[in-house]
C-alpha atoms as a PDB file:
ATOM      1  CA  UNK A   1      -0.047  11.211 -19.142  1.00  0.00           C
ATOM      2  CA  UNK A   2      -3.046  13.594 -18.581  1.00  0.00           C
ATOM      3  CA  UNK A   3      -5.246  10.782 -18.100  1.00  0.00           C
ATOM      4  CA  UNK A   4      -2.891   8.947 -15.652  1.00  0.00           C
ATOM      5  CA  UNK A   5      -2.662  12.476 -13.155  1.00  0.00           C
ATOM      6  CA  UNK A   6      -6.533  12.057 -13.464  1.00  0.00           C
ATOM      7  CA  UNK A   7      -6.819   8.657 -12.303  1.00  0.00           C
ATOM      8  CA  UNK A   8      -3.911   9.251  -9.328  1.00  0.00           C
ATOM      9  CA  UNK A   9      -5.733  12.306  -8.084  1.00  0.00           C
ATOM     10  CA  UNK A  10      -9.443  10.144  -7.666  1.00  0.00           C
ATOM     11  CA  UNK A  11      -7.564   7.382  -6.190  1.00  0.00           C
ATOM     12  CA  UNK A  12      -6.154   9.520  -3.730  1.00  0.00           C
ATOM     13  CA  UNK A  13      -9.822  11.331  -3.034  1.00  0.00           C
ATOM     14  CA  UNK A  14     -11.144   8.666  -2.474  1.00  0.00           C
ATOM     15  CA  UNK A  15      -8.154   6.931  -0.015  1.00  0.00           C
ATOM     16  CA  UNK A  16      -8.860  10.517   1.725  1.00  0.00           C
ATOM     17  CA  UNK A  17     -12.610   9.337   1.788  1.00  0.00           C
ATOM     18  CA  UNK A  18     -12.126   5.624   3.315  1.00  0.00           C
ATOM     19  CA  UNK A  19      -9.943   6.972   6.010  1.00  0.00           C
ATOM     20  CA  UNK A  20     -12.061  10.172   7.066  1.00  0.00           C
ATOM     21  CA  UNK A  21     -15.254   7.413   6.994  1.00  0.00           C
ATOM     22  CA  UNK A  22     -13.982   3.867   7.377  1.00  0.00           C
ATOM     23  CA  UNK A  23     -13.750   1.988  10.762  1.00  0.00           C
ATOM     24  CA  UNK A  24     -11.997  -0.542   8.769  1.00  0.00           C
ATOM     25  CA  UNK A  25     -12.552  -3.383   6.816  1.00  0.00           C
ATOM     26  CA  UNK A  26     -14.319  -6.396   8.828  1.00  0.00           C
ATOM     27  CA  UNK A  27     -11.437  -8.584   7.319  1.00  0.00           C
ATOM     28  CA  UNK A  28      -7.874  -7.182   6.718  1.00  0.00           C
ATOM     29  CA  UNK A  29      -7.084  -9.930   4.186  1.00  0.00           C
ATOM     30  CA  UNK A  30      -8.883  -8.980   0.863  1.00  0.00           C
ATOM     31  CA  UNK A  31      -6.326  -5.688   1.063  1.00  0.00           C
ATOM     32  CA  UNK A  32      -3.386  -7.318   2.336  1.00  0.00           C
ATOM     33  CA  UNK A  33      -4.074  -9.748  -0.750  1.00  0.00           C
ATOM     34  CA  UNK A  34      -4.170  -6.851  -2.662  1.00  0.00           C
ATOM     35  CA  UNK A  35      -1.139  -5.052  -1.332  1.00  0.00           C
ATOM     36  CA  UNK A  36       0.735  -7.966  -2.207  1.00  0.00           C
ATOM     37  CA  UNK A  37       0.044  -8.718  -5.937  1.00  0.00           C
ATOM     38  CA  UNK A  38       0.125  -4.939  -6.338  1.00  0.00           C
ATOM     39  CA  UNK A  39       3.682  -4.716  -4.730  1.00  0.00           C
ATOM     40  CA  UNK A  40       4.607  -7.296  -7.181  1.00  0.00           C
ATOM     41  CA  UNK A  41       3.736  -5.790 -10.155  1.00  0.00           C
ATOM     42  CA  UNK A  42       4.681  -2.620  -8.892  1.00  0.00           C
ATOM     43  CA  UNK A  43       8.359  -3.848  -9.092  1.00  0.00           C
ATOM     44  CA  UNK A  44       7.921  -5.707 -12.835  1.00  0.00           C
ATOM     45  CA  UNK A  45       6.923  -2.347 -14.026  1.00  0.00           C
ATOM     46  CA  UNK A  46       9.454  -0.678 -12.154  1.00  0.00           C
ATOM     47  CA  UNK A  47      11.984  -2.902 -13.777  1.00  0.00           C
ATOM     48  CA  UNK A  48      10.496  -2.632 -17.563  1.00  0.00           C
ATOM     49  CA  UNK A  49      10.155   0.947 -17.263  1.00  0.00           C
ATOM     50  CA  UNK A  50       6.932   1.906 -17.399  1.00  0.00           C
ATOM     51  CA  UNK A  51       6.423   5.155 -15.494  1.00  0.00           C
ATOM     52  CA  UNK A  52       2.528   5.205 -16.295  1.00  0.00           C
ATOM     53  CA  UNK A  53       2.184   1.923 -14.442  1.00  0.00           C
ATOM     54  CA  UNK A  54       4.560   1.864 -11.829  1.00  0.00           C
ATOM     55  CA  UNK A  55       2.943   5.796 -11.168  1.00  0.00           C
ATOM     56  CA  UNK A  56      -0.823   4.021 -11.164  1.00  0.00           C
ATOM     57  CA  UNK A  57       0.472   0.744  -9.392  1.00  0.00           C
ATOM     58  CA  UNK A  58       1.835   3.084  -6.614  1.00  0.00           C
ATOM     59  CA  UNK A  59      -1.116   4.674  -6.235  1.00  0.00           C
ATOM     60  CA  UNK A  60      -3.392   1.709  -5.243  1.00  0.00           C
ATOM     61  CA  UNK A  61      -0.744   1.038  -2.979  1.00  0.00           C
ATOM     62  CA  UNK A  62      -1.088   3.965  -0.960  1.00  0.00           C
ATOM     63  CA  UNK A  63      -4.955   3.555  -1.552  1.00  0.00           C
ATOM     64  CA  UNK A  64      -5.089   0.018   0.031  1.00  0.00           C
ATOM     65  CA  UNK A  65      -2.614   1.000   3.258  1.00  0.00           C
ATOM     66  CA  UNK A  66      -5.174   3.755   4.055  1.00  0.00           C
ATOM     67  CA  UNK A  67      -7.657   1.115   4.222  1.00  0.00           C
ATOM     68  CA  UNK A  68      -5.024  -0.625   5.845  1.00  0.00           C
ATOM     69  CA  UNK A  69      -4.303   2.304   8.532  1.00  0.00           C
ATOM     70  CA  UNK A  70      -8.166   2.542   9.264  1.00  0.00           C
ATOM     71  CA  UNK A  71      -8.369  -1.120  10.315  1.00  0.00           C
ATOM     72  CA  UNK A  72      -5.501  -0.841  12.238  1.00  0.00           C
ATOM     73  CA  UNK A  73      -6.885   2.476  13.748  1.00  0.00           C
ATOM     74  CA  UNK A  74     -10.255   0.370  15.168  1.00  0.00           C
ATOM     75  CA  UNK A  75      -7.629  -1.943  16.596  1.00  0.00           C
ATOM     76  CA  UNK A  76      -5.651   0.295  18.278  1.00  0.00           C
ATOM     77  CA  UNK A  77      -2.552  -1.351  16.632  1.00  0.00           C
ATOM     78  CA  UNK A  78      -0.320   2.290  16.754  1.00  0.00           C
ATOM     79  CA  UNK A  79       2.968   0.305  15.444  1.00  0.00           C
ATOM     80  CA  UNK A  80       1.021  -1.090  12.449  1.00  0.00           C
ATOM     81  CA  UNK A  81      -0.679   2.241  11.967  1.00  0.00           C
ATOM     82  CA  UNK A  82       2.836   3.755  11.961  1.00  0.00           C
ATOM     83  CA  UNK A  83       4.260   1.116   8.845  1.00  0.00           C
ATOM     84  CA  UNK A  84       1.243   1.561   6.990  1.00  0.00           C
ATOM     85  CA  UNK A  85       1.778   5.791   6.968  1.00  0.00           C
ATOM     86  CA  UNK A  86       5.036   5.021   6.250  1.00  0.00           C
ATOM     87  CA  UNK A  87       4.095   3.185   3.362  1.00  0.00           C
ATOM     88  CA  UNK A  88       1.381   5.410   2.172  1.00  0.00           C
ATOM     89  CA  UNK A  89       4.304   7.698   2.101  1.00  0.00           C
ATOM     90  CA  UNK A  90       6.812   5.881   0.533  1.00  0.00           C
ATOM     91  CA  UNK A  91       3.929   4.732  -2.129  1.00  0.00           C
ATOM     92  CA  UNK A  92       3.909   9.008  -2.656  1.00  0.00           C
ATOM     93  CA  UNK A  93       7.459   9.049  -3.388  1.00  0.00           C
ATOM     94  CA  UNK A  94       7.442   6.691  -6.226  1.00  0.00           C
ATOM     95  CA  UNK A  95       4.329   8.179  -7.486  1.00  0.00           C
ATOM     96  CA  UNK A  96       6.301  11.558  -7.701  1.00  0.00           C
ATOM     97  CA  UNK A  97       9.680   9.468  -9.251  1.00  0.00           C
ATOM     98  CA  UNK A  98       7.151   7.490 -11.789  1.00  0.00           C
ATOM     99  CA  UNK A  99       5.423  10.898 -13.114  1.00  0.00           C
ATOM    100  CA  UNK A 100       9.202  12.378 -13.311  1.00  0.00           C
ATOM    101  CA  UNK A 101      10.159   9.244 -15.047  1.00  0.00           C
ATOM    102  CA  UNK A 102      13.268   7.938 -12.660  1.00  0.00           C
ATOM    103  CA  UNK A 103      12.806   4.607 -12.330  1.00  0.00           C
ATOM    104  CA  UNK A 104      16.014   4.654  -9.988  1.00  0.00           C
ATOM    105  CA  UNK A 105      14.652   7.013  -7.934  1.00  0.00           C
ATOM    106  CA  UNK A 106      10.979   5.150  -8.025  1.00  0.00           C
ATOM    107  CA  UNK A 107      12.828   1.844  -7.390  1.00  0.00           C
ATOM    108  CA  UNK A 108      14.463   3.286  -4.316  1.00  0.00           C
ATOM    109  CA  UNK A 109      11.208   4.729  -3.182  1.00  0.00           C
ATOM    110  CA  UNK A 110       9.847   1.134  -3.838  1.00  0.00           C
ATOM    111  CA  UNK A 111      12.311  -0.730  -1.549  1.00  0.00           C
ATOM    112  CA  UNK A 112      10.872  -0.015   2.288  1.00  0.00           C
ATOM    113  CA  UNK A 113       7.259  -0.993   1.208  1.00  0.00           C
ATOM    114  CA  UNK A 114       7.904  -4.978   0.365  1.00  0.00           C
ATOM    115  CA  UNK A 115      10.905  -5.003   3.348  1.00  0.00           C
ATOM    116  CA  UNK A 116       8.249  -3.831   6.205  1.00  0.00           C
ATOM    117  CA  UNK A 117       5.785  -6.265   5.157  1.00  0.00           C
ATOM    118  CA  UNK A 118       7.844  -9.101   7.530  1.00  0.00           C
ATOM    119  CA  UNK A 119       8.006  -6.963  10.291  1.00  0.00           C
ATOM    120  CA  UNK A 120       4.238  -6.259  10.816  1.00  0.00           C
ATOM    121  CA  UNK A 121       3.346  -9.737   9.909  1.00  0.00           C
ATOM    122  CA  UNK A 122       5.409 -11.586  12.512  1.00  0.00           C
ATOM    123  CA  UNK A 123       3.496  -9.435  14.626  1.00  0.00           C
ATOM    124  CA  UNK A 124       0.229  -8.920  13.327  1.00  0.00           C
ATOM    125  CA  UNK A 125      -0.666 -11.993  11.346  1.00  0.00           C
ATOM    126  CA  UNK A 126      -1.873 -15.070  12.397  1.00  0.00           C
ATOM    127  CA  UNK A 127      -1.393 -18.294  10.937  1.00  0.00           C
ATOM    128  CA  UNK A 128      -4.902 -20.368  10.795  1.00  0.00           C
ATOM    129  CA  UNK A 129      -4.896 -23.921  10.518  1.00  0.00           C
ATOM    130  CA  UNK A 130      -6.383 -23.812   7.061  1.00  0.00           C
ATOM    131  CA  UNK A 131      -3.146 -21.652   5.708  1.00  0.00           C
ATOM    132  CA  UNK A 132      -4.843 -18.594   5.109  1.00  0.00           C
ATOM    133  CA  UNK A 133      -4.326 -15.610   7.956  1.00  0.00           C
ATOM    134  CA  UNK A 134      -6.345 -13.613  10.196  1.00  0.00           C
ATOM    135  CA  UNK A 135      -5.270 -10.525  12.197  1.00  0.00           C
ATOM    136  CA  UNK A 136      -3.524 -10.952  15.203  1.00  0.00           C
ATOM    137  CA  UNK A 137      -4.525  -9.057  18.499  1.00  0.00           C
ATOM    138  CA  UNK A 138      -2.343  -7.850  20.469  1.00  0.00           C
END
């Protein structure tokens, strides 16, 4: 458990580090790619139980919407900077319910992350004719 309050604490100083120094990533969709398979198997582990993993899982989360929050920063995108605190914050609260071991509490905590994903896409995310996305100016 030690271990795992080690690893959350150096993700976090280092999320702390990309926003204070990052301009954002020249492409959005390496984290968004990210964000999503993490979000996944944040909610398998949430559902099996596993308050080490769904602890670390929510972790990266908040690590990749920083990154997330610094792109949108050099875009000037202030509603997509907005969802991706949020979610940095929601990712907090499940880290606090994993540690604690409430996976109710973690799954609630859990819920807003995947459910804002739709609403910043449809806005920011733009559909290339390959299939793959790019962000979206607005």
């Amino acid at each position: 458990m030690r271990k795992v309050s080690v690893l959350i604490g150096i993700c976090l100083l280092v999320a702390l580090a990309l926003t204070l120094t990052a301009q954002g990533p020249p492409d959005l969709s390496p984290t968004m790619k990210d964000v999503g398979a993490t979000n996944t198997k944040l909610n398998m582990d949430i559902m099996a139980g596993s308050g080490a993993d769904v602890a670390a899982d929510a972790a990266k989360l908040q690590a990749d919407f920083t990154t997330a929050m610094g792109f949108f920063k050099a875009m000037k995108a202030q509603d997509a900077i907005d969802m991706a605190k949020a979610n940095v914050d929601a990712a907090g609260e499940v880290v606090k319910a994993a540690k604690a071991n409430n996976m109710d509490a973690a799954k609630a905590a859990a819920a807003p992350i995947g459910k804002s994903c739709k609403s910043c896409h449809s806005v920011h995310r733009e559909t290339l004719p390959d299939k793959t996305f790019k962000y979206k100016a607005q």
